[in-house]
C-alpha atoms as a PDB file:
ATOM      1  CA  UNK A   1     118.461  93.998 121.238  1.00  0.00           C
ATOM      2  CA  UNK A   2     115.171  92.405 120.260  1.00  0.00           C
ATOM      3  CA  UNK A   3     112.512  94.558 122.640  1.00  0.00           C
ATOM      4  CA  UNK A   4     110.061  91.970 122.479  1.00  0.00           C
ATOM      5  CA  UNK A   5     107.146  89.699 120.382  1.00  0.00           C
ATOM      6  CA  UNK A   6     105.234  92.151 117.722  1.00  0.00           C
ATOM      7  CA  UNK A   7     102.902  89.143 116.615  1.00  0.00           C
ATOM      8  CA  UNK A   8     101.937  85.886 115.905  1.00  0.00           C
ATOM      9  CA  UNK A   9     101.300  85.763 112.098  1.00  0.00           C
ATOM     10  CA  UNK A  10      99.564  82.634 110.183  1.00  0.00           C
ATOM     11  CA  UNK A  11      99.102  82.015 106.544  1.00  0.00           C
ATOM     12  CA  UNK A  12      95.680  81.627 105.262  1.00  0.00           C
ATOM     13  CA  UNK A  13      93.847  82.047 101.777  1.00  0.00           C
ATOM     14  CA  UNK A  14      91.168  85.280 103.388  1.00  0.00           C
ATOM     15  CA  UNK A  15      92.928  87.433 106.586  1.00  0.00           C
ATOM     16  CA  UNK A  16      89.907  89.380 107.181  1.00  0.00           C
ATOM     17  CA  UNK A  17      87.737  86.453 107.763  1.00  0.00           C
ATOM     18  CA  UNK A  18      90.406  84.418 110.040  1.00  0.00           C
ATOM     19  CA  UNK A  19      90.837  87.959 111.943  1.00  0.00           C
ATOM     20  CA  UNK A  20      86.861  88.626 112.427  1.00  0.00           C
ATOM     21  CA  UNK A  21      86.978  85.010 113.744  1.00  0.00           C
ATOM     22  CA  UNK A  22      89.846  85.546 116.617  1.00  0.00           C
ATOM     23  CA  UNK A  23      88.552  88.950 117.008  1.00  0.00           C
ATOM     24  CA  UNK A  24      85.228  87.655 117.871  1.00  0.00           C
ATOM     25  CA  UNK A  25      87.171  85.097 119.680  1.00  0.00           C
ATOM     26  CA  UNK A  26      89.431  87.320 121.715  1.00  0.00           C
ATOM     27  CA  UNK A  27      87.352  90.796 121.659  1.00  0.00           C
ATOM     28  CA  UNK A  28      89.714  92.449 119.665  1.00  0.00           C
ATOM     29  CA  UNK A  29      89.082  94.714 116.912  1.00  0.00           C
ATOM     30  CA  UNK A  30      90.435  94.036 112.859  1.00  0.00           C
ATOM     31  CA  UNK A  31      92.840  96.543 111.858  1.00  0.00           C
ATOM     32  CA  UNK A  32      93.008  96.331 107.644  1.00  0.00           C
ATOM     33  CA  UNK A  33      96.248  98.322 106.247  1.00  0.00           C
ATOM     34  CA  UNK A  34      94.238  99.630 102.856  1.00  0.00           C
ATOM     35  CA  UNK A  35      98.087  99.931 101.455  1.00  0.00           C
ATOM     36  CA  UNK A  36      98.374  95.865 101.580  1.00  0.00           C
ATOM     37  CA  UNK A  37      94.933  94.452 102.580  1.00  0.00           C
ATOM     38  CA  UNK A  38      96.948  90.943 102.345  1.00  0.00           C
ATOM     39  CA  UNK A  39      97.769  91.766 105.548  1.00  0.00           C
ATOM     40  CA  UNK A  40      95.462  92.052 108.157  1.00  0.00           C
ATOM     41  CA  UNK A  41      96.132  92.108 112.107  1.00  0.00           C
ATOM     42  CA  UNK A  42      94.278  91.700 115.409  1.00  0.00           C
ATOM     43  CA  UNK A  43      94.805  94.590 118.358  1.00  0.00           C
ATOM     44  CA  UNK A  44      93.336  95.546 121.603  1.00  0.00           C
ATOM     45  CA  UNK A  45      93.005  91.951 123.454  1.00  0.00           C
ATOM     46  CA  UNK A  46      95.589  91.449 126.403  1.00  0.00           C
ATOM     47  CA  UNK A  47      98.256  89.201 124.812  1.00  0.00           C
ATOM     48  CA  UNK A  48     100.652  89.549 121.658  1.00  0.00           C
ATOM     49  CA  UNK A  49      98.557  90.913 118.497  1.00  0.00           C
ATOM     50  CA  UNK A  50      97.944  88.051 115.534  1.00  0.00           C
ATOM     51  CA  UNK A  51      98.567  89.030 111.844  1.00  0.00           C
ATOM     52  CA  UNK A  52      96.855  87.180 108.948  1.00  0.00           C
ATOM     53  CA  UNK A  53      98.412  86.726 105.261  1.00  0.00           C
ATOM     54  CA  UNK A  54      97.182  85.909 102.188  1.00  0.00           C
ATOM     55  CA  UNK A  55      99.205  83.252 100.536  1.00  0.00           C
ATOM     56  CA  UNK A  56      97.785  81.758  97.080  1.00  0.00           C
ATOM     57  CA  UNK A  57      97.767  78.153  96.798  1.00  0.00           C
ATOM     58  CA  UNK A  58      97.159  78.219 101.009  1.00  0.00           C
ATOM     59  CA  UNK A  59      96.872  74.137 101.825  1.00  0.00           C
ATOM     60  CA  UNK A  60      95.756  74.214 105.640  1.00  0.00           C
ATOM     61  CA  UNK A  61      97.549  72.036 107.939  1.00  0.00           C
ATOM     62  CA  UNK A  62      96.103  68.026 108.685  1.00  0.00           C
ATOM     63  CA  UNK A  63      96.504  67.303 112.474  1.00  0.00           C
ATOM     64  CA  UNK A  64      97.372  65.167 113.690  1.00  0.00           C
ATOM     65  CA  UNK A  65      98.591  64.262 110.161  1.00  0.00           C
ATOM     66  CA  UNK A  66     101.665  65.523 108.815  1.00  0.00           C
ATOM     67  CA  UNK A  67     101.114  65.852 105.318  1.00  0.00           C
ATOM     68  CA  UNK A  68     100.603  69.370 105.936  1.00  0.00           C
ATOM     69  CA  UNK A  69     102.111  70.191 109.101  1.00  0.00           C
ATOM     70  CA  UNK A  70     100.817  72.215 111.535  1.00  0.00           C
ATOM     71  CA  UNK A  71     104.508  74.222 112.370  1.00  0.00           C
ATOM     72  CA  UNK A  72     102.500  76.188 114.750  1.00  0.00           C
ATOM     73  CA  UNK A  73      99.186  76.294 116.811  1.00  0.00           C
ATOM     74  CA  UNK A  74      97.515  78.724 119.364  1.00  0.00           C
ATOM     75  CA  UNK A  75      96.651  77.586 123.050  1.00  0.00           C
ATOM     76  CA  UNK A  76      93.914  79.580 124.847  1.00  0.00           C
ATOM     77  CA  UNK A  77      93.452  79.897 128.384  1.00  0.00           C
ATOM     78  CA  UNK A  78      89.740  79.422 129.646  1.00  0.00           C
ATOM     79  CA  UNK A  79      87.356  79.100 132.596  1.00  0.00           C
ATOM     80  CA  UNK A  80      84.665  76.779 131.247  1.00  0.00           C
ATOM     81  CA  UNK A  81      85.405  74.663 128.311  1.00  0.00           C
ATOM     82  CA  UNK A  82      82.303  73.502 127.623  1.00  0.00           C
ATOM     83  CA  UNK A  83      80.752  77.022 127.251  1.00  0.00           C
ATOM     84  CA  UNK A  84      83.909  78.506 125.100  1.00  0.00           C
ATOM     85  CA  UNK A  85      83.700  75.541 123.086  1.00  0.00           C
ATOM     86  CA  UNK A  86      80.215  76.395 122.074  1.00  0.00           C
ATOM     87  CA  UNK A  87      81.658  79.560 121.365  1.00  0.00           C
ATOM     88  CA  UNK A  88      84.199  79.203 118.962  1.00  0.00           C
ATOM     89  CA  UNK A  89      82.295  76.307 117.238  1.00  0.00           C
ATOM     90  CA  UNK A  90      79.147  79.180 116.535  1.00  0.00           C
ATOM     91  CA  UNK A  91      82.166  81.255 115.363  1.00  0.00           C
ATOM     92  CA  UNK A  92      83.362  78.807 112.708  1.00  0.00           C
ATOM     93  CA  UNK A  93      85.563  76.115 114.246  1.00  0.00           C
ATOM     94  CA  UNK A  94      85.277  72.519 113.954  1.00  0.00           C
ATOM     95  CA  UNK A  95      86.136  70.010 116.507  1.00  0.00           C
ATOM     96  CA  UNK A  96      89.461  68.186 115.883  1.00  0.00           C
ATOM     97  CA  UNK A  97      89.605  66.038 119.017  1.00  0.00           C
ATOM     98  CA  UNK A  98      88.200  66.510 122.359  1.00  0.00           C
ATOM     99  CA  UNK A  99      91.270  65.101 124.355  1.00  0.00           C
ATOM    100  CA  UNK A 100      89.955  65.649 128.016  1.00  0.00           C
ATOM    101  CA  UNK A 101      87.093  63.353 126.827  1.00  0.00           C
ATOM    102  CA  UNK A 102      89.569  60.771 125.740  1.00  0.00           C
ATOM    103  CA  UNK A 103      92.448  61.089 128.291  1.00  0.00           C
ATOM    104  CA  UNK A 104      91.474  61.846 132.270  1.00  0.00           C
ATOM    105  CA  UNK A 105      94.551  63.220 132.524  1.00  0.00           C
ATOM    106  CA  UNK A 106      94.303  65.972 129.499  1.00  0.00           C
ATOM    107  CA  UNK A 107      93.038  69.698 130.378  1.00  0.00           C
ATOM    108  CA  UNK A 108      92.568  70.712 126.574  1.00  0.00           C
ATOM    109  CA  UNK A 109      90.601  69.986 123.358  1.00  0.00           C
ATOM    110  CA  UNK A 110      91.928  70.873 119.798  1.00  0.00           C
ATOM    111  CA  UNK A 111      90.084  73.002 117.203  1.00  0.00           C
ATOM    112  CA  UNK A 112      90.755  73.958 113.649  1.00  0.00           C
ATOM    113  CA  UNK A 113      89.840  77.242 112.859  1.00  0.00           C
ATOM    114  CA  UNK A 114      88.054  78.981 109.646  1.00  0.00           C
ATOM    115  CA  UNK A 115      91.439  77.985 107.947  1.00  0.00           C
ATOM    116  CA  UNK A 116      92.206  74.829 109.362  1.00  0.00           C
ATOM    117  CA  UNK A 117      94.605  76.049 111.291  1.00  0.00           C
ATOM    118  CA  UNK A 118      94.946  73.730 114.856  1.00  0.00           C
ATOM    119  CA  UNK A 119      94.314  75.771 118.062  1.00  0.00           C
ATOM    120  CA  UNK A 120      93.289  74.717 121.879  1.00  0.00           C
ATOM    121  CA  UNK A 121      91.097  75.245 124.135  1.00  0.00           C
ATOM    122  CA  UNK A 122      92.846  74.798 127.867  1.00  0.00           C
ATOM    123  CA  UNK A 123      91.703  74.538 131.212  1.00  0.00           C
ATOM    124  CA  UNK A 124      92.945  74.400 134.870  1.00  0.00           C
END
């Protein structure tokens, strides 16, 4: 019986730099296993812990591209987009599309992170 969701893992060529980043982002704190520093994880935010692995050769997704797809992205709940956008630009992202600016209808904007890979920023 699966007991529940241990993390969220992504690929990327330097985990302690993409977990300082959604630390920062997410208060959490970067928990480095000296046996396998290849491996590094984020703990103590509410929500499911995120791993980060070294892969050699890492190619960061293109969005909306495919030529290096995406196969998964984060979506973060927020209060003031404007403000957390700010926020997570000073921390290292870069702007991918700000769809609420293009489409009335949309209540998120789209990020890439230190390692390019896609996240949002959503609000209600």
């Amino acid at each position: 019986m699966i007991r529940g969701l241990q993390a969220v893992a992504l690929d990327c060529p330097d985990p302690v730099r993409l977990a300082e980043f959604y630390a920062a982002l997410l208060g959490g704190e970067v928990v480095v296993d000296p046996q396998d520093p290849g491996w590094v994880e984020v703990r103590g935010f509410a929500g499911t812990p995120l791993a980060f692995q070294r892969v050699a050769d890492y190619r960061p997704p293109e969005w909306p591209g495919q030529g290096s797809p995406q196969q998964v992205h984060l979506d973060f709940d927020v209060d003031d987009i404007e403000a957390d956008e700010a926020r997570v630009l000073e921390l290292g992202a870069r702007v991918l599309e700000r769809t609420d600016q293009v489409r009335a209808e949309a209540n998120w904007r789209v990020y890439a992170d230190p390692a390019g890979h896609p996240f949002c920023l959503c609000h209600h």
